[in-house]
PDB file of N, CA and C in Angstrom:
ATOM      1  N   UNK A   1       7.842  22.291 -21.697  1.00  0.00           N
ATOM      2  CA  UNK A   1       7.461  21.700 -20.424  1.00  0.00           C
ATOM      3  C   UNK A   1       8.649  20.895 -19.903  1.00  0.00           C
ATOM      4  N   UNK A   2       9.001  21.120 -19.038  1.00  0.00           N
ATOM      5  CA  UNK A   2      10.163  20.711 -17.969  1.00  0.00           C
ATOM      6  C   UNK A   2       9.946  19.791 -16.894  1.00  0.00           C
ATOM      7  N   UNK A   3       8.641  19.281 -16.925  1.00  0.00           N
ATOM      8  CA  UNK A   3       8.738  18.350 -16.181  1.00  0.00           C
ATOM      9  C   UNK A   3       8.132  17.221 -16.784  1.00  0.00           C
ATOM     10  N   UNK A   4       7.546  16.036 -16.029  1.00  0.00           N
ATOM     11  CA  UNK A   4       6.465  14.916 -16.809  1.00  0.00           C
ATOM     12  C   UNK A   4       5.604  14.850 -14.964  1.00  0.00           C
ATOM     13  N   UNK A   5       4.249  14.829 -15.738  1.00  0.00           N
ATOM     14  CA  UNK A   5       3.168  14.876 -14.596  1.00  0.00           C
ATOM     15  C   UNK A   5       3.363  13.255 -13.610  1.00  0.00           C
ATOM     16  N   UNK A   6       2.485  12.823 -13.014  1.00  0.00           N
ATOM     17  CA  UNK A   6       2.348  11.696 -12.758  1.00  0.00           C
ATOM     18  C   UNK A   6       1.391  11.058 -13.429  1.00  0.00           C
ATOM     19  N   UNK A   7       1.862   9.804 -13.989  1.00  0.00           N
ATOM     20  CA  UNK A   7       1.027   9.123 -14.748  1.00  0.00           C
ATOM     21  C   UNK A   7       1.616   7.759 -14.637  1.00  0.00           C
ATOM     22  N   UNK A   8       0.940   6.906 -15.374  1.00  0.00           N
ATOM     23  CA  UNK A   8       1.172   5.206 -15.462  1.00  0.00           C
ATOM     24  C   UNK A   8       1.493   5.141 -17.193  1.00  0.00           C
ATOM     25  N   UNK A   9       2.456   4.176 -17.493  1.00  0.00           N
ATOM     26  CA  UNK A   9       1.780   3.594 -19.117  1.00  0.00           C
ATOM     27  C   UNK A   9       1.145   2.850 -19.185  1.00  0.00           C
ATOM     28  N   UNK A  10      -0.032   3.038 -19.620  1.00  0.00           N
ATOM     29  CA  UNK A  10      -0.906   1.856 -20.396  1.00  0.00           C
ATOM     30  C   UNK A  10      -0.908   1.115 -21.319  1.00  0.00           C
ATOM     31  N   UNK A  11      -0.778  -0.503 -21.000  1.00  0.00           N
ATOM     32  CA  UNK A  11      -0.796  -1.654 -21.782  1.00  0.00           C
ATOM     33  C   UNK A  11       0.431  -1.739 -22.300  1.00  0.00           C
ATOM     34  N   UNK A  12       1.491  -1.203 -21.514  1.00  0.00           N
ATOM     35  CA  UNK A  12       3.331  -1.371 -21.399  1.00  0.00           C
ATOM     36  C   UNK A  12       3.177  -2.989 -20.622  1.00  0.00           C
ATOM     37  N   UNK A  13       3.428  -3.750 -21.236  1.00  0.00           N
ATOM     38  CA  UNK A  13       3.904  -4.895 -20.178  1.00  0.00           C
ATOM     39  C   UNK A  13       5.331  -4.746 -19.104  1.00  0.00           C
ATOM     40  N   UNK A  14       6.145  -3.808 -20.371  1.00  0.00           N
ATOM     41  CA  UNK A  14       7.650  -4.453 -19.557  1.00  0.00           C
ATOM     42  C   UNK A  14       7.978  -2.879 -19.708  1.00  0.00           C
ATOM     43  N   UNK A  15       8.642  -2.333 -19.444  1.00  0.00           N
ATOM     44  CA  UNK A  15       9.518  -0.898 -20.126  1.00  0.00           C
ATOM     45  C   UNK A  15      10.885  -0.817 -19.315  1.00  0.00           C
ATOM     46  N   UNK A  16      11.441  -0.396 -20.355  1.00  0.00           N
ATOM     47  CA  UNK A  16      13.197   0.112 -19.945  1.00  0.00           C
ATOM     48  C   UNK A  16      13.442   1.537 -20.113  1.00  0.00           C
ATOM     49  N   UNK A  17      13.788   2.405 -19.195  1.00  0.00           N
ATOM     50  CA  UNK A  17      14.213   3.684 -19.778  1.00  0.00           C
ATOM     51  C   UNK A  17      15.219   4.261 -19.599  1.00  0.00           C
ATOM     52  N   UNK A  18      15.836   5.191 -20.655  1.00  0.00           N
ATOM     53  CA  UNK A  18      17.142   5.837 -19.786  1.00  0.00           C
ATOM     54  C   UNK A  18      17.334   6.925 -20.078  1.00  0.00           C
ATOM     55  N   UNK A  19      18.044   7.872 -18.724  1.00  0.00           N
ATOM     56  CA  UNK A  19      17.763   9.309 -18.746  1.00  0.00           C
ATOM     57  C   UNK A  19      19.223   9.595 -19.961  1.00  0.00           C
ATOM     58  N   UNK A  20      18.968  11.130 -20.808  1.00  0.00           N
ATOM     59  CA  UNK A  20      20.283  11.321 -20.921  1.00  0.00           C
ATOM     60  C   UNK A  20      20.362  12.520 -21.262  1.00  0.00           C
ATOM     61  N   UNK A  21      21.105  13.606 -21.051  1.00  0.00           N
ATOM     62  CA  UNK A  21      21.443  15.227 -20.750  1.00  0.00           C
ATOM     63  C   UNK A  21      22.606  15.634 -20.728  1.00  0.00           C
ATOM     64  N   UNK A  22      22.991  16.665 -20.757  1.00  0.00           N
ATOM     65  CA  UNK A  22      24.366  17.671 -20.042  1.00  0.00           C
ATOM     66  C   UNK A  22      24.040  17.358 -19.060  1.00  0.00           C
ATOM     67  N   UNK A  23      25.618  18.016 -18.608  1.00  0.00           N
ATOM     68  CA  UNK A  23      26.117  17.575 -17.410  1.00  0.00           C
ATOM     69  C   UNK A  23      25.774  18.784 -16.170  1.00  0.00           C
ATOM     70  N   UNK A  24      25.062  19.702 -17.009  1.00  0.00           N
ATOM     71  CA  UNK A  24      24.684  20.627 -16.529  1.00  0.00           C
ATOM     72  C   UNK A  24      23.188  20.752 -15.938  1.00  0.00           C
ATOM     73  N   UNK A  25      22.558  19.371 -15.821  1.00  0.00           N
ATOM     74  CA  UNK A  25      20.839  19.494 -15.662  1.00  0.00           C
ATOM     75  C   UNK A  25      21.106  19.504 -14.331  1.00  0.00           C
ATOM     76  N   UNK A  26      20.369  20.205 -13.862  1.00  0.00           N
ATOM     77  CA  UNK A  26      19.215  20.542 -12.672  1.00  0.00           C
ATOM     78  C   UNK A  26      18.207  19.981 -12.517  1.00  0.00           C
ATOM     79  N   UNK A  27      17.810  19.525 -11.202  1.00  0.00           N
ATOM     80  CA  UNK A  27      16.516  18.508 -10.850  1.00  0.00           C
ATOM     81  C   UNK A  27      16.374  17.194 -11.584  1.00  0.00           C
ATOM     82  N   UNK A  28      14.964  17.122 -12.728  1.00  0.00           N
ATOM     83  CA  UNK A  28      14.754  15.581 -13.350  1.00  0.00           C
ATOM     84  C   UNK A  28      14.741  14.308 -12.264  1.00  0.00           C
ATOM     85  N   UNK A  29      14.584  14.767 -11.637  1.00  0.00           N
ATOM     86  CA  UNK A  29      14.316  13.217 -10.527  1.00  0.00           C
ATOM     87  C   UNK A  29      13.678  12.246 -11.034  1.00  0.00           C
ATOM     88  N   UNK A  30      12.885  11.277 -11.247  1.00  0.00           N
ATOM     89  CA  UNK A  30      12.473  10.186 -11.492  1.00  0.00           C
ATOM     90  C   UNK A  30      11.562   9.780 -10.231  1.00  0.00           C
ATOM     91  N   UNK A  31      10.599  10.602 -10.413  1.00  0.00           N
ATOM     92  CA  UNK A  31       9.602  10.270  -8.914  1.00  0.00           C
ATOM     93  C   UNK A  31       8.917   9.148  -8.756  1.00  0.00           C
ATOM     94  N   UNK A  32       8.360   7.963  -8.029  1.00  0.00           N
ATOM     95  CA  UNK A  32       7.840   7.204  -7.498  1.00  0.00           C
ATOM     96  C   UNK A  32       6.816   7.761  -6.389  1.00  0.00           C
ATOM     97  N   UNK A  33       5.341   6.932  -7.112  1.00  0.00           N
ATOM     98  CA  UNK A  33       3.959   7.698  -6.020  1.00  0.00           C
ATOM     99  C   UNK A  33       3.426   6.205  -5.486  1.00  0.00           C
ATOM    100  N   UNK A  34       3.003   6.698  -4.197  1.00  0.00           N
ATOM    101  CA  UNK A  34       2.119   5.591  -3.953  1.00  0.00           C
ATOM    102  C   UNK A  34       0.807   5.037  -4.082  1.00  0.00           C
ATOM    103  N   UNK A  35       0.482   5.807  -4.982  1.00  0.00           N
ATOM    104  CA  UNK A  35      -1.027   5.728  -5.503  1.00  0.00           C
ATOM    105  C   UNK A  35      -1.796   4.081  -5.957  1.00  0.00           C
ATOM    106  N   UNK A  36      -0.990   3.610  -6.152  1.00  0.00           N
ATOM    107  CA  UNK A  36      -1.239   2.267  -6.799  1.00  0.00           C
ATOM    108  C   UNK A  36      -2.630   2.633  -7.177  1.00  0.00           C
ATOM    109  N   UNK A  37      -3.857   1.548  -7.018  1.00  0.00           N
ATOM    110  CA  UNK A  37      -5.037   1.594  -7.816  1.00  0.00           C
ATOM    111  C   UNK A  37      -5.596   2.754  -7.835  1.00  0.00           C
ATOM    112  N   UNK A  38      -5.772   3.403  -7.063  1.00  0.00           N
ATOM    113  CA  UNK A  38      -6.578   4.617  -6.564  1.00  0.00           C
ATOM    114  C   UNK A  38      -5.695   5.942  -7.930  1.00  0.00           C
ATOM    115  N   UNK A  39      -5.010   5.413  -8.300  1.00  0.00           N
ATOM    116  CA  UNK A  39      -4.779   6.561  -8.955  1.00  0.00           C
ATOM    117  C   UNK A  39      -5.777   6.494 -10.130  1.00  0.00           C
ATOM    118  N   UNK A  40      -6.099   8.222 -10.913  1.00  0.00           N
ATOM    119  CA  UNK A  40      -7.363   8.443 -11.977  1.00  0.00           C
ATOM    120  C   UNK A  40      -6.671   9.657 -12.628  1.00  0.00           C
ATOM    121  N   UNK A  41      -6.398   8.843 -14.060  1.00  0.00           N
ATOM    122  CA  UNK A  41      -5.929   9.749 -14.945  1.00  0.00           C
ATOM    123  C   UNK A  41      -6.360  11.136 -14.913  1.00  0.00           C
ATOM    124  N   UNK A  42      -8.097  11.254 -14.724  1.00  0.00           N
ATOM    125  CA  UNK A  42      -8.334  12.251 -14.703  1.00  0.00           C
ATOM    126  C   UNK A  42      -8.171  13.083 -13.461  1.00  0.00           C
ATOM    127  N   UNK A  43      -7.525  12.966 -12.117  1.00  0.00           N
ATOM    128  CA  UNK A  43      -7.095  13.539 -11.737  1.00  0.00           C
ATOM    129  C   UNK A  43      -5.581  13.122 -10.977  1.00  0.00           C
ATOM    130  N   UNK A  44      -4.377  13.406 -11.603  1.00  0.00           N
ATOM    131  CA  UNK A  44      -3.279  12.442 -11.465  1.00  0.00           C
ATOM    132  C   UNK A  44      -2.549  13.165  -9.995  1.00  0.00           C
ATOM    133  N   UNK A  45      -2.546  14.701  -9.857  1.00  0.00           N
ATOM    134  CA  UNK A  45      -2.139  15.172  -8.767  1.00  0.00           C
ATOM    135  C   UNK A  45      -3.092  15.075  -7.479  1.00  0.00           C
ATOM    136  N   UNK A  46      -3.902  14.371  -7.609  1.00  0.00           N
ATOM    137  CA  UNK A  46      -4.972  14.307  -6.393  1.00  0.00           C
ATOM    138  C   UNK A  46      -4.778  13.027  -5.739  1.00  0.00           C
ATOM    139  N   UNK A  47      -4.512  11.966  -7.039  1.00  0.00           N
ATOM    140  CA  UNK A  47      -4.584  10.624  -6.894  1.00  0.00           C
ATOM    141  C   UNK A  47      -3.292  10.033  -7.081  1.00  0.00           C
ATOM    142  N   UNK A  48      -2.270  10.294  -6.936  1.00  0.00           N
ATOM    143  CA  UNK A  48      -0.757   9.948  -7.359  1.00  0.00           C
ATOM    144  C   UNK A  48      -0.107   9.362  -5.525  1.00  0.00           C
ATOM    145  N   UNK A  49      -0.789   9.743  -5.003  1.00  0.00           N
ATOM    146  CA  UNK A  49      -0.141   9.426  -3.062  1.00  0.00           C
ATOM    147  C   UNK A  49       1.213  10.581  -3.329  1.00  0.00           C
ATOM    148  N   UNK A  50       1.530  10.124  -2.301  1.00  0.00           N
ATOM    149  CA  UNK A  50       3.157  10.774  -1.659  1.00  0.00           C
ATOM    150  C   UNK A  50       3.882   9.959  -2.431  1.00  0.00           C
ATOM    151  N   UNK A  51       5.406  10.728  -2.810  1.00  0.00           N
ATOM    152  CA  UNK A  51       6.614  10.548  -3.374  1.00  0.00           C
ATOM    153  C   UNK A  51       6.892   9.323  -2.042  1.00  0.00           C
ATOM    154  N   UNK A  52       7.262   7.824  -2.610  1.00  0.00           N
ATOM    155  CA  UNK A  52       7.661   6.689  -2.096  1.00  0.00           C
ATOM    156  C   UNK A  52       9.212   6.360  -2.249  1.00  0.00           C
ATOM    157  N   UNK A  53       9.533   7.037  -3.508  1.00  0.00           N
ATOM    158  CA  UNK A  53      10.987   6.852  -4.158  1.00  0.00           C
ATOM    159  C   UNK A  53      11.214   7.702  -5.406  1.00  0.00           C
ATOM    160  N   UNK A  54      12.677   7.940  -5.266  1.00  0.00           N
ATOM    161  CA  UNK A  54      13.189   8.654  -6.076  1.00  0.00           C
ATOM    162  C   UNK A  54      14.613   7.983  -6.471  1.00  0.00           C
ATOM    163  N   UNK A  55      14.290   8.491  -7.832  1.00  0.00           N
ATOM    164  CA  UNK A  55      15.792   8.108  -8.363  1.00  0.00           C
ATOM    165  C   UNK A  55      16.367   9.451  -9.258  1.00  0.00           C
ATOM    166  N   UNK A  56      17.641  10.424  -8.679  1.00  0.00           N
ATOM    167  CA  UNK A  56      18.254  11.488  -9.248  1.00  0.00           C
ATOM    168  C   UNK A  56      18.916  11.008 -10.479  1.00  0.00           C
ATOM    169  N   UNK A  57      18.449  12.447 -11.455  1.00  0.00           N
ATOM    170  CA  UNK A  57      19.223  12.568 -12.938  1.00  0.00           C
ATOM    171  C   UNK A  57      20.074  12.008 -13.112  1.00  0.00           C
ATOM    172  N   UNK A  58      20.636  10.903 -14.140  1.00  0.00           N
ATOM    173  CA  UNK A  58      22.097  10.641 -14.288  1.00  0.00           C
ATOM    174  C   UNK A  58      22.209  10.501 -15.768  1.00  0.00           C
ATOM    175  N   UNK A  59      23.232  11.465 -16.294  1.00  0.00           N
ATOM    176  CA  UNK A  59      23.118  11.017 -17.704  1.00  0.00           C
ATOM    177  C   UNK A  59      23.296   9.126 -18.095  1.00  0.00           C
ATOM    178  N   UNK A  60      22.869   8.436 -18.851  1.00  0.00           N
ATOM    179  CA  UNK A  60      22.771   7.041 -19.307  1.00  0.00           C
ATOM    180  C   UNK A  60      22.362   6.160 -18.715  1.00  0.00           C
ATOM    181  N   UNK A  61      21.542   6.776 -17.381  1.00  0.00           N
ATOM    182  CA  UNK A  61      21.292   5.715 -16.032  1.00  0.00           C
ATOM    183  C   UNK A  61      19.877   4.895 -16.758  1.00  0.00           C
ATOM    184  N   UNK A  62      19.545   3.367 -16.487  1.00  0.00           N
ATOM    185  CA  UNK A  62      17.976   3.325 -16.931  1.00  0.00           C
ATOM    186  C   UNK A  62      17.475   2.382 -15.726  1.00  0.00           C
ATOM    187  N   UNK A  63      16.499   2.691 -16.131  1.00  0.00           N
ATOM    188  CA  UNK A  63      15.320   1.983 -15.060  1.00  0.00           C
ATOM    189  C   UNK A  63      14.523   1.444 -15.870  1.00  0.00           C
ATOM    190  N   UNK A  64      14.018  -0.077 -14.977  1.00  0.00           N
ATOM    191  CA  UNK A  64      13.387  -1.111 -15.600  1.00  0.00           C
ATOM    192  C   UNK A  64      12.068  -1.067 -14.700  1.00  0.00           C
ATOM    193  N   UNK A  65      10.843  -1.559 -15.313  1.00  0.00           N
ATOM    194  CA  UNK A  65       9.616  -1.783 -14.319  1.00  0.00           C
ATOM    195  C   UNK A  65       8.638  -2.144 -14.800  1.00  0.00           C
ATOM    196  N   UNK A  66       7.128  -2.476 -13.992  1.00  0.00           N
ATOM    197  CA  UNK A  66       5.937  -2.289 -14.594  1.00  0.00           C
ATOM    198  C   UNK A  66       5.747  -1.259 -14.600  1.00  0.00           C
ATOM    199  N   UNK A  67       6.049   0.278 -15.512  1.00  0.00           N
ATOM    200  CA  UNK A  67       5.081   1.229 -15.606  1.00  0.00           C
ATOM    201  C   UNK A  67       3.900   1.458 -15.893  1.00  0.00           C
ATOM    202  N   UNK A  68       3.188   0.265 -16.390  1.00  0.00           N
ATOM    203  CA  UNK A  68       1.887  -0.008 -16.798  1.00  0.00           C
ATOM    204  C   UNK A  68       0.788   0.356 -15.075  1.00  0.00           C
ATOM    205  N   UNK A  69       1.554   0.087 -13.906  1.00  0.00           N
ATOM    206  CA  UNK A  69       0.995   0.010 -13.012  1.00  0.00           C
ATOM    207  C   UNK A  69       1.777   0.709 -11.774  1.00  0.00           C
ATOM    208  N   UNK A  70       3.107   1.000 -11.694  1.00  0.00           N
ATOM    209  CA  UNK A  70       3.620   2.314 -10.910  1.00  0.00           C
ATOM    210  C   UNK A  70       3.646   3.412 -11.611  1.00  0.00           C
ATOM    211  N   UNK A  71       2.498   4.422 -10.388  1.00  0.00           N
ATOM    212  CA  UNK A  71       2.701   5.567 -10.786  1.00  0.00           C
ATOM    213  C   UNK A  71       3.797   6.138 -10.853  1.00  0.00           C
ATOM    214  N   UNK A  72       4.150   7.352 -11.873  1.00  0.00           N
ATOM    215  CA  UNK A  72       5.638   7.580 -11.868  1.00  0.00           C
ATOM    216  C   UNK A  72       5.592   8.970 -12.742  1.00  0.00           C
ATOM    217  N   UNK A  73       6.636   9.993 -12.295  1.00  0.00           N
ATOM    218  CA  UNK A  73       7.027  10.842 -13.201  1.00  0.00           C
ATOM    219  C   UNK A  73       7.805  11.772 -13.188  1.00  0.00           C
ATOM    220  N   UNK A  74       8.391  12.666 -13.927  1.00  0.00           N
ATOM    221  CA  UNK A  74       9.544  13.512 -13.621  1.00  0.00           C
ATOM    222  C   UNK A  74       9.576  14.638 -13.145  1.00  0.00           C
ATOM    223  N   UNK A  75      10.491  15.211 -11.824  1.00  0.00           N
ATOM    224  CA  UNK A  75      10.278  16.029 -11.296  1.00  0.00           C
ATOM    225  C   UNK A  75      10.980  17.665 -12.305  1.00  0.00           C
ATOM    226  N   UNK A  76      10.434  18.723 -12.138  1.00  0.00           N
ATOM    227  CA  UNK A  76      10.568  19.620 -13.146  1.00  0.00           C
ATOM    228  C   UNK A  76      12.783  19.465 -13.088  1.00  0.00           C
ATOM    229  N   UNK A  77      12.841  20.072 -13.874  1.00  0.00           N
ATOM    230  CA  UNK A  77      14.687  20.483 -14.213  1.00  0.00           C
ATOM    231  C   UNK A  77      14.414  21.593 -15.229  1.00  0.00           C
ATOM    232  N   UNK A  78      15.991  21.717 -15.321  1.00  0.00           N
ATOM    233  CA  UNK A  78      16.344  22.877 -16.209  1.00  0.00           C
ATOM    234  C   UNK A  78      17.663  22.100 -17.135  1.00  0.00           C
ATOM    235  N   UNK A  79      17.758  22.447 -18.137  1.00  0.00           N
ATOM    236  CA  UNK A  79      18.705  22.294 -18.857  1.00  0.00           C
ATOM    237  C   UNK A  79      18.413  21.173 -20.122  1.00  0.00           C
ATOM    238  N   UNK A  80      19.838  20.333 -20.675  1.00  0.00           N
ATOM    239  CA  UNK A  80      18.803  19.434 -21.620  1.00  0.00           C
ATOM    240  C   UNK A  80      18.667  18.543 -21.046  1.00  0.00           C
ATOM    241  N   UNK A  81      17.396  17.959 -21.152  1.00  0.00           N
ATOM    242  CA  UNK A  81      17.302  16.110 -20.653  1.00  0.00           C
ATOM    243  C   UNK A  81      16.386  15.873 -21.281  1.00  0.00           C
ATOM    244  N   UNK A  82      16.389  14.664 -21.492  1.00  0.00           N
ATOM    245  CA  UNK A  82      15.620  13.279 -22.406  1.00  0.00           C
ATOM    246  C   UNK A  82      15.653  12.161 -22.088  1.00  0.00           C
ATOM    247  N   UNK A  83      14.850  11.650 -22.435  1.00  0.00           N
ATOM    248  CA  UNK A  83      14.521   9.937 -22.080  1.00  0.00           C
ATOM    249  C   UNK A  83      14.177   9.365 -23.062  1.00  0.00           C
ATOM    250  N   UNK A  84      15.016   7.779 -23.439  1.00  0.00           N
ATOM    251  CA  UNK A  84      14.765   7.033 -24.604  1.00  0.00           C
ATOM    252  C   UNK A  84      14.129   5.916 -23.822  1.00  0.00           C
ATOM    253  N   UNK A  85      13.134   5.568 -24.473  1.00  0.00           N
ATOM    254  CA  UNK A  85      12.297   4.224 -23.515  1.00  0.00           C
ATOM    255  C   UNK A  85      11.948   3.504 -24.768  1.00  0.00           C
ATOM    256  N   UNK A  86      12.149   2.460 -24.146  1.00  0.00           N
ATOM    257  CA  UNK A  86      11.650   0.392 -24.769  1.00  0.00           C
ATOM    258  C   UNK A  86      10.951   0.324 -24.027  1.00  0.00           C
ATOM    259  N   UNK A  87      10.322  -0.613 -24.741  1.00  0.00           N
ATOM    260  CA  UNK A  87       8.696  -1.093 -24.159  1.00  0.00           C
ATOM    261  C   UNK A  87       7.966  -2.249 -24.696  1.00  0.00           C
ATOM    262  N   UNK A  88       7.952  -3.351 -24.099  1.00  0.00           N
ATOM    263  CA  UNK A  88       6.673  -4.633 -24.946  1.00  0.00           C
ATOM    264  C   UNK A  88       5.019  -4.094 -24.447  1.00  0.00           C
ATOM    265  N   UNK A  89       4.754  -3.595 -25.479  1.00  0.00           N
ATOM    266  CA  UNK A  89       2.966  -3.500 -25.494  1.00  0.00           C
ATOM    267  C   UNK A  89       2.038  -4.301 -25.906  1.00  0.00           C
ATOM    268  N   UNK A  90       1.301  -4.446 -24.942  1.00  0.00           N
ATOM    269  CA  UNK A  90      -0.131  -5.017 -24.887  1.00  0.00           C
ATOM    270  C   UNK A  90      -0.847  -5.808 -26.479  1.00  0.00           C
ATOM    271  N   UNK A  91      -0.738  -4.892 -27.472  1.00  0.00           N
ATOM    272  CA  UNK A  91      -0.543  -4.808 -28.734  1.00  0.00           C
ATOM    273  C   UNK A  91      -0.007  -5.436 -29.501  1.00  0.00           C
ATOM    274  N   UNK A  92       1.027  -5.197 -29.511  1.00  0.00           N
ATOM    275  CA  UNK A  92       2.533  -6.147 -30.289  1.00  0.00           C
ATOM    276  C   UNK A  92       2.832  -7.621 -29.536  1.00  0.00           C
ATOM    277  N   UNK A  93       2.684  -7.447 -28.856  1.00  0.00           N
ATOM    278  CA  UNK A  93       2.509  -8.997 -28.004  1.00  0.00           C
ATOM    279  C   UNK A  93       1.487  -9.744 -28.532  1.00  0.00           C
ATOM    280  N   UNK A  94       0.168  -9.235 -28.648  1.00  0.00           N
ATOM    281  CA  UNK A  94      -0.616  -9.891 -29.169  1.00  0.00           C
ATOM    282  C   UNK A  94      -0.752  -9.825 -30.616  1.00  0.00           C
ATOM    283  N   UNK A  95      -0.209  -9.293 -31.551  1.00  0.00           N
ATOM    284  CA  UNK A  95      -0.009  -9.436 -32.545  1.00  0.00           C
ATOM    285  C   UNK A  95       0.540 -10.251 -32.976  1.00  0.00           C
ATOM    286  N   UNK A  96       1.677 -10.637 -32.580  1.00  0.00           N
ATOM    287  CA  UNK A  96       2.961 -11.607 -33.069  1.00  0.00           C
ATOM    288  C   UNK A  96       2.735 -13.078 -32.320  1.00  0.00           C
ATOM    289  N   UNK A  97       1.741 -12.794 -31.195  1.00  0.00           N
ATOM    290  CA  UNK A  97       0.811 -14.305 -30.301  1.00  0.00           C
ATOM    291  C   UNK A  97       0.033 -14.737 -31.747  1.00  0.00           C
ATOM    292  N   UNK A  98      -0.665 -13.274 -32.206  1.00  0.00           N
ATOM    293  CA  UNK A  98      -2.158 -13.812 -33.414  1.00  0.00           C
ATOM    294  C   UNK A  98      -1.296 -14.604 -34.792  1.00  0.00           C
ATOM    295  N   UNK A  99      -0.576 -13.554 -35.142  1.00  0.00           N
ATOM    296  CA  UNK A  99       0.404 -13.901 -36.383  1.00  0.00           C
ATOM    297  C   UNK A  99       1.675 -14.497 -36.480  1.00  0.00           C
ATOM    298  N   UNK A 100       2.244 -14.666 -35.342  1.00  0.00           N
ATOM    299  CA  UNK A 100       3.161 -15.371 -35.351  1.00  0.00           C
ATOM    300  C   UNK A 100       4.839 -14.271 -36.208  1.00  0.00           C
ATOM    301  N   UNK A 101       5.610 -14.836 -36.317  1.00  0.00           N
ATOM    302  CA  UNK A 101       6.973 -14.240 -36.788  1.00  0.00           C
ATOM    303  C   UNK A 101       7.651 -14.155 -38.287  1.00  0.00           C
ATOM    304  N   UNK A 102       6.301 -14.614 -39.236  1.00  0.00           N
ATOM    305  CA  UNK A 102       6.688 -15.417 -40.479  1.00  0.00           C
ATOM    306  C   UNK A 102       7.013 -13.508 -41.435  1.00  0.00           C
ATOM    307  N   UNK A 103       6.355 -12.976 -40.952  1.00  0.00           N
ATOM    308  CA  UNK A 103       6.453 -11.473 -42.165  1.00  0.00           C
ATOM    309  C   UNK A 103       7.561 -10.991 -41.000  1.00  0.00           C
ATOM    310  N   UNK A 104       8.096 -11.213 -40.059  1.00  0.00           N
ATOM    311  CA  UNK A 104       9.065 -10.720 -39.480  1.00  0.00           C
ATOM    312  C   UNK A 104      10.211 -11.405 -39.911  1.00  0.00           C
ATOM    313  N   UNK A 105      10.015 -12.186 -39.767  1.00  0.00           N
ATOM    314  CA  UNK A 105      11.633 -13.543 -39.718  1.00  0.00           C
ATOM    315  C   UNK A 105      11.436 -13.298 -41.604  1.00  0.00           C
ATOM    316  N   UNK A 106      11.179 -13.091 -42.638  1.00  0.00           N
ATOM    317  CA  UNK A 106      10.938 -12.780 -44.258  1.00  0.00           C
ATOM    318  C   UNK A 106      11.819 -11.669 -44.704  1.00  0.00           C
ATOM    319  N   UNK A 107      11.368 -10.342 -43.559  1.00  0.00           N
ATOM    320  CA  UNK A 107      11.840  -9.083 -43.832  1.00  0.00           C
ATOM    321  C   UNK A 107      13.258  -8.465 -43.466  1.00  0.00           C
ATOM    322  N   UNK A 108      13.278  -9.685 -42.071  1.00  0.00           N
ATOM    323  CA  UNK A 108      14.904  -9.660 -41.347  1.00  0.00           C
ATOM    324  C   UNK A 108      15.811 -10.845 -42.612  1.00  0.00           C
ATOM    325  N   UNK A 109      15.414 -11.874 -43.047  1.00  0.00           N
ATOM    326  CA  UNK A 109      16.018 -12.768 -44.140  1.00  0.00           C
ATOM    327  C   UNK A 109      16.414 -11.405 -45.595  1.00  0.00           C
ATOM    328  N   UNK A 110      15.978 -10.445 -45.655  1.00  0.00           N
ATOM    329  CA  UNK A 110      15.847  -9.822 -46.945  1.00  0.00           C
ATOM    330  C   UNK A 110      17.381  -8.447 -46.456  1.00  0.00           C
ATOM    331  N   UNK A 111      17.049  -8.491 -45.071  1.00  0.00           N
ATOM    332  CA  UNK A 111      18.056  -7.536 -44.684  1.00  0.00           C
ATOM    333  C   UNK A 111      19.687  -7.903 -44.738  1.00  0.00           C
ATOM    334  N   UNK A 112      19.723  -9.524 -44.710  1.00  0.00           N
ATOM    335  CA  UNK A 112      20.771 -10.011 -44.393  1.00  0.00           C
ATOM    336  C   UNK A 112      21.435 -11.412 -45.891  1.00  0.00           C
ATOM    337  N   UNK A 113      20.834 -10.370 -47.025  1.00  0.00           N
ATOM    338  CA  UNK A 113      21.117 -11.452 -47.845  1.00  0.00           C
ATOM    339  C   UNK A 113      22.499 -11.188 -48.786  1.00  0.00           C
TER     340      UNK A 113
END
């Protein structure tokens, strides 16, 4: 599959991503919809609005956002491309809120002894 549909991430607070390929890709746009609330997973091409913004392929380029809440996704290409994405989730945030850093800050002390 050569493209990515339109969709949101869920319970992403923050995300960073960045495209990276030959120099040879075709298409991969980075689409922007205007769907805001109205968009429904279960139907994402109905409910996604019109393309608002675009950002073209660049190998190492990244983009920062709420994807938790702009719709967003990749327009089809050809060739290689990939995307490495960071992300603080919903999850891990509240994990390390519940438990705090003590089995983290233990395991990083063990790495560096």
């Amino acid at each position: 599959q050569n493209f990515l549909d339109p969709h949101v991430d869920d319970h992403d607070i923050i995300s960073l991503f960045t495209t990276v390929g030959d120099s040879d890709v075709t298409g991969g746009r980075t689409l922007y919809y205007g769907g805001g609330s109205a968009f429904d997973k279960k139907d994402p091409a109905g409910t996604c609005g019109e393309v608002i913004a675009e950002t073209p392929f660049k190998h190492g380029q990244y983009q920062v956002g709420p994807f938790e809440s702009v719709v967003h996704g990749g327009e089809r290409w050809t060739g290689h491309r990939g995307v490495l994405s960071f992300y603080l989730n919903e999850g891990i945030l509240k994990h390390f809120r519940t438990y705090g850093t003590a089995h983290y800050d233990e395991a990083r002390g063990r790495m560096y002894e």
